[in-house]
Structure formats: structure tokens, C-alpha cells
C-alpha atoms as a PDB file:
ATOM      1  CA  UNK A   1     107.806 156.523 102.407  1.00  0.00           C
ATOM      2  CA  UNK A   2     110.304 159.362 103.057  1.00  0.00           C
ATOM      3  CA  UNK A   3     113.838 158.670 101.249  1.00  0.00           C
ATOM      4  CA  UNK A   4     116.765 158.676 103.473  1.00  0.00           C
ATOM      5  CA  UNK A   5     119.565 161.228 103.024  1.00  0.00           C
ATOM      6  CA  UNK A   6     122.601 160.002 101.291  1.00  0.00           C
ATOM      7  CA  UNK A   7     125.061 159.592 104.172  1.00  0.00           C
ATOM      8  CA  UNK A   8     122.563 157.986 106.627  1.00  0.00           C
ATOM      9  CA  UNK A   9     123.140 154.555 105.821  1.00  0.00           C
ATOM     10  CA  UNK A  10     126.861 154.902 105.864  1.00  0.00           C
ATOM     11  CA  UNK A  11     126.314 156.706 109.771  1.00  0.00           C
ATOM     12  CA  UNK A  12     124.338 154.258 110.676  1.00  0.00           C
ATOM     13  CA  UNK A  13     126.955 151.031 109.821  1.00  0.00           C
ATOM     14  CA  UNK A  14     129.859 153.452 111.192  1.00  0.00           C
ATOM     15  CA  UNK A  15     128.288 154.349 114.648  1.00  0.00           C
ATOM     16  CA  UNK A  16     126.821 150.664 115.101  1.00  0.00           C
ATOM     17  CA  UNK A  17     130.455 148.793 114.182  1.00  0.00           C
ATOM     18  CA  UNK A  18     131.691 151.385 116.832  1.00  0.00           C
ATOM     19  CA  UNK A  19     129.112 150.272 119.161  1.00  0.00           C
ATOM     20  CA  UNK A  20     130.121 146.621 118.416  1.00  0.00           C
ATOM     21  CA  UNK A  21     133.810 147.367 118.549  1.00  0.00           C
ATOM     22  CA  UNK A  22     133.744 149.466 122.459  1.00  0.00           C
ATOM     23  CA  UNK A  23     131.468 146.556 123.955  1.00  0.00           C
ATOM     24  CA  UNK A  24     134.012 143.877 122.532  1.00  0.00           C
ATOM     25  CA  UNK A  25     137.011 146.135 124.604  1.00  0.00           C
ATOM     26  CA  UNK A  26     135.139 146.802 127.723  1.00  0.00           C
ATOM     27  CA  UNK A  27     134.028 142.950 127.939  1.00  0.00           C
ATOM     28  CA  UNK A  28     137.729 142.232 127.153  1.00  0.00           C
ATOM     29  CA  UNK A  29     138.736 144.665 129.654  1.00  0.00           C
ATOM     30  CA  UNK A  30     136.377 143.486 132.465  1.00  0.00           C
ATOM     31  CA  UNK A  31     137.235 138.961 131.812  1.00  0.00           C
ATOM     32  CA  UNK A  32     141.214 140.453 132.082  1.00  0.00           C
ATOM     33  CA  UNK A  33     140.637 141.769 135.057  1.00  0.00           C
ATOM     34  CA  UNK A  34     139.008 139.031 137.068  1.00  0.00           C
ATOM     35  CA  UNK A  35     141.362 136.616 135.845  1.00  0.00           C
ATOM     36  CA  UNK A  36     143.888 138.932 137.181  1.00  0.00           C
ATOM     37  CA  UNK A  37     142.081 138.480 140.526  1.00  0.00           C
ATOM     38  CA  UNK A  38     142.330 135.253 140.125  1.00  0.00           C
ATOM     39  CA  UNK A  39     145.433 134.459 139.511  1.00  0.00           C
ATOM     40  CA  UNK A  40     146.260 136.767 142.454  1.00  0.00           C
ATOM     41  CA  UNK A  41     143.806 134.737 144.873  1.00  0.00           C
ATOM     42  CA  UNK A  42     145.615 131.422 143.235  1.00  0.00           C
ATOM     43  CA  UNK A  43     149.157 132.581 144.103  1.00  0.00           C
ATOM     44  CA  UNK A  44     147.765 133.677 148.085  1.00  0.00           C
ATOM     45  CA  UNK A  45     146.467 130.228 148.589  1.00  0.00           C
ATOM     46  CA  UNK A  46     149.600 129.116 147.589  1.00  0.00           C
ATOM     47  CA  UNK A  47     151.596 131.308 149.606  1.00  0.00           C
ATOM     48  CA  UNK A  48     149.550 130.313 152.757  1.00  0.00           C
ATOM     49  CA  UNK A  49     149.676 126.636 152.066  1.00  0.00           C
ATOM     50  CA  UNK A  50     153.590 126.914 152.339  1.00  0.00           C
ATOM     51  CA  UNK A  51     153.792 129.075 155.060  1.00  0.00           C
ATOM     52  CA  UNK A  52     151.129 126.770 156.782  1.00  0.00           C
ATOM     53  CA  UNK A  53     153.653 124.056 155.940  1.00  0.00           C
ATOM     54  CA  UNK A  54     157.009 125.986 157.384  1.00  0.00           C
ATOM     55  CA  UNK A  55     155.187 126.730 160.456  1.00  0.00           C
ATOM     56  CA  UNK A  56     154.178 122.984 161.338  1.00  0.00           C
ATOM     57  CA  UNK A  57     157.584 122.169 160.138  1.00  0.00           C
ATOM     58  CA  UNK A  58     160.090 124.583 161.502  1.00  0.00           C
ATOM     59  CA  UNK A  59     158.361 125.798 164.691  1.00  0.00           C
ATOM     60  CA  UNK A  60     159.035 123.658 168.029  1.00  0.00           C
ATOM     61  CA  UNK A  61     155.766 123.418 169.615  1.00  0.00           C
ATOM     62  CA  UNK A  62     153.535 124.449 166.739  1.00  0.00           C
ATOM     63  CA  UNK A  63     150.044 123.268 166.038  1.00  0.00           C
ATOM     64  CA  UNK A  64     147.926 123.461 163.359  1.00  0.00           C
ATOM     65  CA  UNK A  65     145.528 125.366 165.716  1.00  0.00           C
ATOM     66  CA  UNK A  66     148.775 128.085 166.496  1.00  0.00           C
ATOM     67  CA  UNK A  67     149.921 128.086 163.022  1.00  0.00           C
ATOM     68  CA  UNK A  68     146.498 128.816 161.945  1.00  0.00           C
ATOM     69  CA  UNK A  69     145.972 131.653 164.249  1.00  0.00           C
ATOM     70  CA  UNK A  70     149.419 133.349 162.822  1.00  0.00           C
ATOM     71  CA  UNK A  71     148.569 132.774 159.062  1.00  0.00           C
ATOM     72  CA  UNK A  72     144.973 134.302 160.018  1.00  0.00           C
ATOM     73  CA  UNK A  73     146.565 137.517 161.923  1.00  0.00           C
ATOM     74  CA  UNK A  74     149.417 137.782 159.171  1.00  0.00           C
ATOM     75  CA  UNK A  75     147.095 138.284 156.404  1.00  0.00           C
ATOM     76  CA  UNK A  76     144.978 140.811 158.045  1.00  0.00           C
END
């Protein structure tokens, strides 16, 4: 069985904790993000739900049918 060099073993530990330590900040970076879209989404629904709300309320003549068809075109 062939001896390895001196400094393999220490390359090897180096480049795999690297390995270890790059898939730990991309999966970080990736579960940020989408709870960044979340949040976003969270705070549109909201937005909507009160602006759904206004309309029925402050409108004369609204319906939910006209104050759906506004909220629709608005966030297009």
C-alpha cells in the first residue's frame, strides 16, 4: 500500500470543511430568500384584504364583484 505524502491528509480535511462550510452558506442563502418571498406574499395579502375592505366600505355602490374586479386590475 502506497504511503500518502505528508500534506495530503491536511488537504484533504481543509478542502472538505470548505466544502461543508459553502453548502451551509448557499443553503442559508437560498431558506433567506424564500422567506423573504414570503413575507412579501404575506404583507400583499394583507394589503389586498384592506383595500378589499375600503372599497366595500367607502365606495357608494360597490360590490364585492366590482371591488374584486379593481383589486384584480390594480395588481396587474
Amino acid at each position: 500500500m502506497p504511503i500518502p505524502p505528508p500534506g495530503s491528509r491536511r488537504l484533504f480535511w481543509t478542502l472538505g470543511l470548505s466544502l461543508i462550510a459553502v453548502e451551509g452558506l448557499a443553503f442559508w442563502l437560498v431558506c433567506d430568500h424564500q422567506v423573504d418571498r414570503a413575507q412579501a406574499r404575506r404583507v400583499q395579502s394583507q394589503a389586498e384584504q384592506l383595500a378589499f375592505g375600503d372599497c366595500l366600505a367607502y365606495v357608494d355602490g360597490s360590490t364585492i364583484a366590482s371591488c374584486s374586479r379593481g383589486i384584480i386590475a390594480a395588481s396587474r
